[in-house]
PDB file of N, CA and C in Angstrom:
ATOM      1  N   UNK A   1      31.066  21.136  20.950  1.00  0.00           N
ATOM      2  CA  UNK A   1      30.215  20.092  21.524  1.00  0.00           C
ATOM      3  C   UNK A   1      31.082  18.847  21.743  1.00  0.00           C
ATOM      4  N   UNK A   2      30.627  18.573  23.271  1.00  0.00           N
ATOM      5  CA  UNK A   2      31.657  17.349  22.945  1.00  0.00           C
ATOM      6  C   UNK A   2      30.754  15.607  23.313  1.00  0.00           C
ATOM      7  N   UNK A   3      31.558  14.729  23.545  1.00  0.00           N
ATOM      8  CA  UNK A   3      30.630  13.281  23.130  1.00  0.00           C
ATOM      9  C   UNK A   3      29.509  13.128  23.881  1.00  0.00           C
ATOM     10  N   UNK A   4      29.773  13.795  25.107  1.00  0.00           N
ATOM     11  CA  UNK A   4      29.225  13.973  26.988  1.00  0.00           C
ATOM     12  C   UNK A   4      27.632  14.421  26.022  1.00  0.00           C
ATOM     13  N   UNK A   5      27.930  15.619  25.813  1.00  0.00           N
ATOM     14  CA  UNK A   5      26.915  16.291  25.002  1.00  0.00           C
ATOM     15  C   UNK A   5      25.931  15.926  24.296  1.00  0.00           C
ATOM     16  N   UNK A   6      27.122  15.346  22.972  1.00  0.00           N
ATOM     17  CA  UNK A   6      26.169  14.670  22.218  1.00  0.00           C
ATOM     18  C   UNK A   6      25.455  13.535  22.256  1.00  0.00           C
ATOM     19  N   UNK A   7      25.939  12.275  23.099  1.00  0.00           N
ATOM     20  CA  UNK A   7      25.121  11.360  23.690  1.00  0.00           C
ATOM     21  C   UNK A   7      24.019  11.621  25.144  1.00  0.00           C
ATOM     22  N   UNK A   8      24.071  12.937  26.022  1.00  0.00           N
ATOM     23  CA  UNK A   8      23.164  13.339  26.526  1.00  0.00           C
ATOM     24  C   UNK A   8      21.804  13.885  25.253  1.00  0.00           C
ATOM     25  N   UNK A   9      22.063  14.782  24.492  1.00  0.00           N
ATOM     26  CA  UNK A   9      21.112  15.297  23.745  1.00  0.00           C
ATOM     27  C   UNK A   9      20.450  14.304  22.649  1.00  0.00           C
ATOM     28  N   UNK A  10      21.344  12.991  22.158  1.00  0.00           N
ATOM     29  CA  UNK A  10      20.872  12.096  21.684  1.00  0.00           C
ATOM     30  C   UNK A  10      19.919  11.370  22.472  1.00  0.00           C
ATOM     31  N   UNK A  11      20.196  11.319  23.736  1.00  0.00           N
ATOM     32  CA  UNK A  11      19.110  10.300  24.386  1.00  0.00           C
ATOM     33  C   UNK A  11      18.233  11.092  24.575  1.00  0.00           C
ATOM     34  N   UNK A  12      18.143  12.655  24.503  1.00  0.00           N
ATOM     35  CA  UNK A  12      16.369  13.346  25.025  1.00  0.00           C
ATOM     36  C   UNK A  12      15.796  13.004  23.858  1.00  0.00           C
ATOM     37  N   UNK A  13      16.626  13.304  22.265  1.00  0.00           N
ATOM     38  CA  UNK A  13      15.931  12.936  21.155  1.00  0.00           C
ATOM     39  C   UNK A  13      15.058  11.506  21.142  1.00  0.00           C
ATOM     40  N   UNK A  14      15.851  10.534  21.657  1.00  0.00           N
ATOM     41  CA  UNK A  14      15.133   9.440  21.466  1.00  0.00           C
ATOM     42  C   UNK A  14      13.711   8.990  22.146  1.00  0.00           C
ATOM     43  N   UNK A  15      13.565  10.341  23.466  1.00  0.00           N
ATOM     44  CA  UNK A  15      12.190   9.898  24.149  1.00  0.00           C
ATOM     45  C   UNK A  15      11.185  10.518  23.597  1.00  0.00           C
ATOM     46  N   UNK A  16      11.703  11.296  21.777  1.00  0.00           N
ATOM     47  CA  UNK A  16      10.636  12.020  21.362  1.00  0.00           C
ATOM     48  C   UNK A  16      10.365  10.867  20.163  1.00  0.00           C
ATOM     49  N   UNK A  17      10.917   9.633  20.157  1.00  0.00           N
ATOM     50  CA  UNK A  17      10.917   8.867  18.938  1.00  0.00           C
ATOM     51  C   UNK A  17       9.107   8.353  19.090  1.00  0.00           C
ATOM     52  N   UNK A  18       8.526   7.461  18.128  1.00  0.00           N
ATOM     53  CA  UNK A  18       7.375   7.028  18.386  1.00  0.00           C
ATOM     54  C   UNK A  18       7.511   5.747  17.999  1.00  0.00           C
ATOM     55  N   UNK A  19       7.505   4.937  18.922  1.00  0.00           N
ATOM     56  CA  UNK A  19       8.143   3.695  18.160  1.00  0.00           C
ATOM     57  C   UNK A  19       6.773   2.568  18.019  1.00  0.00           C
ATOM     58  N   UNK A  20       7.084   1.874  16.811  1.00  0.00           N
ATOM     59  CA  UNK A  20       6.144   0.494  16.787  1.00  0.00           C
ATOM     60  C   UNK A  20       5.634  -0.044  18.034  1.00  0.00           C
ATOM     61  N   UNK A  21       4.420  -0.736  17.655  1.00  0.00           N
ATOM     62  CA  UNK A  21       4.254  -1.778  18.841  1.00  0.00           C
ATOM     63  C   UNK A  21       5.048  -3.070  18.217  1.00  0.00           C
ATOM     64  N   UNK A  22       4.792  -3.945  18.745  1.00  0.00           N
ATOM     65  CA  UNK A  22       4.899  -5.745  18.453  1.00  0.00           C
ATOM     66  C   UNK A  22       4.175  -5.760  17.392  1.00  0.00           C
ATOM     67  N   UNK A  23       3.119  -5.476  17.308  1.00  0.00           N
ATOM     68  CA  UNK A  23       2.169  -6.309  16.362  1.00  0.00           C
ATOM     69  C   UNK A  23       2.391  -5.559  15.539  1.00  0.00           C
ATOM     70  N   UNK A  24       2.320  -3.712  15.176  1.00  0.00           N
ATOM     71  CA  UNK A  24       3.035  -3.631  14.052  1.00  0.00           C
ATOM     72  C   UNK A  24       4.296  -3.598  13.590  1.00  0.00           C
ATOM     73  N   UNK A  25       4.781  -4.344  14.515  1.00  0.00           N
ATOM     74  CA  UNK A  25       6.497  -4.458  13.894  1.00  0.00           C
ATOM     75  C   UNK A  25       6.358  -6.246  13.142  1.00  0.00           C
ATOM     76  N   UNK A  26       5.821  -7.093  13.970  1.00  0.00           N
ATOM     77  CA  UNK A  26       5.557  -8.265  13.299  1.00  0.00           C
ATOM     78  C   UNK A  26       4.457  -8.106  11.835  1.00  0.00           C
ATOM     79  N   UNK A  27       3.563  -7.023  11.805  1.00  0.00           N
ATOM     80  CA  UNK A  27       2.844  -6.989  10.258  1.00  0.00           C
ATOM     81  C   UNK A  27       3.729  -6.506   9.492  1.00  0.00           C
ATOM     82  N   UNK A  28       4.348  -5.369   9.162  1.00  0.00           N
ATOM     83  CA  UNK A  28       5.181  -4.762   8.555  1.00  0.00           C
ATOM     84  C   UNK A  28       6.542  -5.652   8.099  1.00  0.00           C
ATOM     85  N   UNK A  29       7.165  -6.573   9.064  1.00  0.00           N
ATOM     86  CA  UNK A  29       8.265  -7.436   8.501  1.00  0.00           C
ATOM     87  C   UNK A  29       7.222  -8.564   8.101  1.00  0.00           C
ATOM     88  N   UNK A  30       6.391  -9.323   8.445  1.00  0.00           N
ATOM     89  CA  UNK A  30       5.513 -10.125   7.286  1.00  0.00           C
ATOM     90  C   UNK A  30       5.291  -9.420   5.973  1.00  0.00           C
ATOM     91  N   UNK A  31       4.916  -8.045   6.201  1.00  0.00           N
ATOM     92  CA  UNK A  31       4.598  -7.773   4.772  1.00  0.00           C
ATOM     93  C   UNK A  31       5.990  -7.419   3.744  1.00  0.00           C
ATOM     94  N   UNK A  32       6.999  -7.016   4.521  1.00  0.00           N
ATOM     95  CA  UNK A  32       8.119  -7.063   3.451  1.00  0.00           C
ATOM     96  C   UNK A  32       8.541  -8.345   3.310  1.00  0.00           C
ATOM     97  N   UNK A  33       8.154  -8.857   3.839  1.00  0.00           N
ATOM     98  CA  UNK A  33       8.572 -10.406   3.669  1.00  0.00           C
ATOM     99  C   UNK A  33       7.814 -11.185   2.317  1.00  0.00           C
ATOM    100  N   UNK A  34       6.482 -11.362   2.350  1.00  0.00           N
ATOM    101  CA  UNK A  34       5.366 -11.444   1.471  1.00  0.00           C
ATOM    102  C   UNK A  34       5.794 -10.546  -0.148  1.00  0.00           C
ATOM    103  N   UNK A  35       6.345  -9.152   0.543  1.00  0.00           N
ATOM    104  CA  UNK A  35       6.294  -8.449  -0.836  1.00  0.00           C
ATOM    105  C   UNK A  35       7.589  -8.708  -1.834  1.00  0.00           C
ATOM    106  N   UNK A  36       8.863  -9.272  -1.131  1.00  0.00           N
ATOM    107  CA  UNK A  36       9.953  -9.379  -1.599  1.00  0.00           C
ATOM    108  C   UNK A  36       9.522 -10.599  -2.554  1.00  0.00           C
ATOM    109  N   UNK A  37       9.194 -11.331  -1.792  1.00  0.00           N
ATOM    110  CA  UNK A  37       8.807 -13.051  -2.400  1.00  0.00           C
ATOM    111  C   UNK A  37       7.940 -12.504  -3.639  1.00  0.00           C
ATOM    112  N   UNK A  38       7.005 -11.618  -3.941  1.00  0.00           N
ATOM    113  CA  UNK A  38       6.541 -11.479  -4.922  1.00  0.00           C
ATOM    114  C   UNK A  38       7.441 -11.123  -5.922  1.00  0.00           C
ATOM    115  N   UNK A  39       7.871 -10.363  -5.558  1.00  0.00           N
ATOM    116  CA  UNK A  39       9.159  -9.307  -6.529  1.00  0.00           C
ATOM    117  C   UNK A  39       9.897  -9.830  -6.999  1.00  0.00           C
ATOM    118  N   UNK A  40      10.434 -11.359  -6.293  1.00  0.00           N
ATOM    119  CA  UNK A  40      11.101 -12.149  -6.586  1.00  0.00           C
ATOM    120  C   UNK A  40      11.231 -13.161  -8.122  1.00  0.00           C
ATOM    121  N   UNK A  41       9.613 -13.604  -7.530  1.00  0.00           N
ATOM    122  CA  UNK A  41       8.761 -14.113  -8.174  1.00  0.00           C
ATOM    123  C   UNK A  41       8.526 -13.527  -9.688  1.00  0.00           C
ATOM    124  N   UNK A  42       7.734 -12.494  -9.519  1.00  0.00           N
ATOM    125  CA  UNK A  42       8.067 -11.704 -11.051  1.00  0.00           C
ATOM    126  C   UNK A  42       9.164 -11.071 -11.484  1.00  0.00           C
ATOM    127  N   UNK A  43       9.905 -11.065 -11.301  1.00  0.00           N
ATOM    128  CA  UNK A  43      11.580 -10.717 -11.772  1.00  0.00           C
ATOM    129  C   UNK A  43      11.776 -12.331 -12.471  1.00  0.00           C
ATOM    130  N   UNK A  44      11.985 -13.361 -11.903  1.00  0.00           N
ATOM    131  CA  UNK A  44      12.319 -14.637 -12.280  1.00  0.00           C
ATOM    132  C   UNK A  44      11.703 -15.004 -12.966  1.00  0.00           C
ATOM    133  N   UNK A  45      10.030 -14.628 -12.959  1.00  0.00           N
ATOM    134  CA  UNK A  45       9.240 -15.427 -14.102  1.00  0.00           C
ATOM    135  C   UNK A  45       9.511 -14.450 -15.526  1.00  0.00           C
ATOM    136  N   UNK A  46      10.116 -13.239 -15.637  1.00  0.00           N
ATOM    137  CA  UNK A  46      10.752 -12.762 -16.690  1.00  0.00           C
ATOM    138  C   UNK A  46      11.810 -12.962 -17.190  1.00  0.00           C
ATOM    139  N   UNK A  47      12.550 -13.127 -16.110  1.00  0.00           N
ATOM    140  CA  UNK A  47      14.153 -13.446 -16.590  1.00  0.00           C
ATOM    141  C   UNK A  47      14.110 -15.077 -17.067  1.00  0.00           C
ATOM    142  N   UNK A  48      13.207 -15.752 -16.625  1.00  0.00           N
ATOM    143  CA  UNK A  48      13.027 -17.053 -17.830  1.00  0.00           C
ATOM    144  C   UNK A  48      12.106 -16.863 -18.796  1.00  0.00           C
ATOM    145  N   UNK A  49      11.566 -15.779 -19.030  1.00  0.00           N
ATOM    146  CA  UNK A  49      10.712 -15.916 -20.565  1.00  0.00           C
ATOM    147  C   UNK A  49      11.778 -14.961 -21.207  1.00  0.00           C
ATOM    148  N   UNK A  50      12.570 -14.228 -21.047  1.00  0.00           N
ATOM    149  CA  UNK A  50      13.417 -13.418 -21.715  1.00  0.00           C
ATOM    150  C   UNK A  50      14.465 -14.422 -22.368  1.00  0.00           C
ATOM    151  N   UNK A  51      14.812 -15.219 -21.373  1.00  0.00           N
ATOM    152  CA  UNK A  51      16.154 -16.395 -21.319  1.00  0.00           C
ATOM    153  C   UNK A  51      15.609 -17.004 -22.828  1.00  0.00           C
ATOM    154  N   UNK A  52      14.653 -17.813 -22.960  1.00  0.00           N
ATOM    155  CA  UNK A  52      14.099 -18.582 -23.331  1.00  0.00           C
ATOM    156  C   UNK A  52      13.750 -17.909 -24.581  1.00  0.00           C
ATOM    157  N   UNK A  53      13.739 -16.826 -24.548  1.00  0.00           N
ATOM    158  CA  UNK A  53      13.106 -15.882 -26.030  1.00  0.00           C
ATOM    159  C   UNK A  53      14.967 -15.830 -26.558  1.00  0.00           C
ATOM    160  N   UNK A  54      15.901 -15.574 -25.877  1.00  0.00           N
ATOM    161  CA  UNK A  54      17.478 -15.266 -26.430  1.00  0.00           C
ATOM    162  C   UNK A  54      17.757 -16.838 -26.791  1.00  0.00           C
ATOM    163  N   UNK A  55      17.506 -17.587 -25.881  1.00  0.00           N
ATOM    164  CA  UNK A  55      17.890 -19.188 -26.433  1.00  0.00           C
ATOM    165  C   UNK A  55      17.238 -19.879 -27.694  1.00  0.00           C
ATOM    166  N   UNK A  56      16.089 -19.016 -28.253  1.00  0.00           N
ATOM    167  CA  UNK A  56      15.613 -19.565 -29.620  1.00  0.00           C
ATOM    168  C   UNK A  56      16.095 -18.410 -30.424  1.00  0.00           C
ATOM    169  N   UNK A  57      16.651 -17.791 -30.204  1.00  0.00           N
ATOM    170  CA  UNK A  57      17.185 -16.148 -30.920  1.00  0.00           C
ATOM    171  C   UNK A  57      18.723 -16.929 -31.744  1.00  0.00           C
ATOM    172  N   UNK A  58      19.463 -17.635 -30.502  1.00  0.00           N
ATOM    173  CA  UNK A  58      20.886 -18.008 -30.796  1.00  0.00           C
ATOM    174  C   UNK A  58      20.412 -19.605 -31.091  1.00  0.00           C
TER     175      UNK A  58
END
């Protein structure tokens, strides 16, 4: 197989792709957006009660 090939047969693949619209491509990056910030959020609000539990430890 050569590149001719494989970038012809790559592009039929791609007209079988199903792709997002707009609006769910804009909900979906809001929501990883929203969900990181949470994750964030509770990771940090542990890693300062942990901090804070080792700093009266030492």
């Amino acid at each position: 197989m050569n590149i001719f090939d494989y970038i012809k047969d790559t592009k039929g693949e791609m007209k079988h792709v199903s792709w997002p619209t707009k609006k769910q491509t804009m909900t979906y990056t809001i929501l990883i957006i929203v969900v990181s910030i949470a994750v964030a959020a509770y990771l940090g609000l542990f890693d300062e009660i942990f901090s804070n539990i080792i700093n009266r430890l030492l």
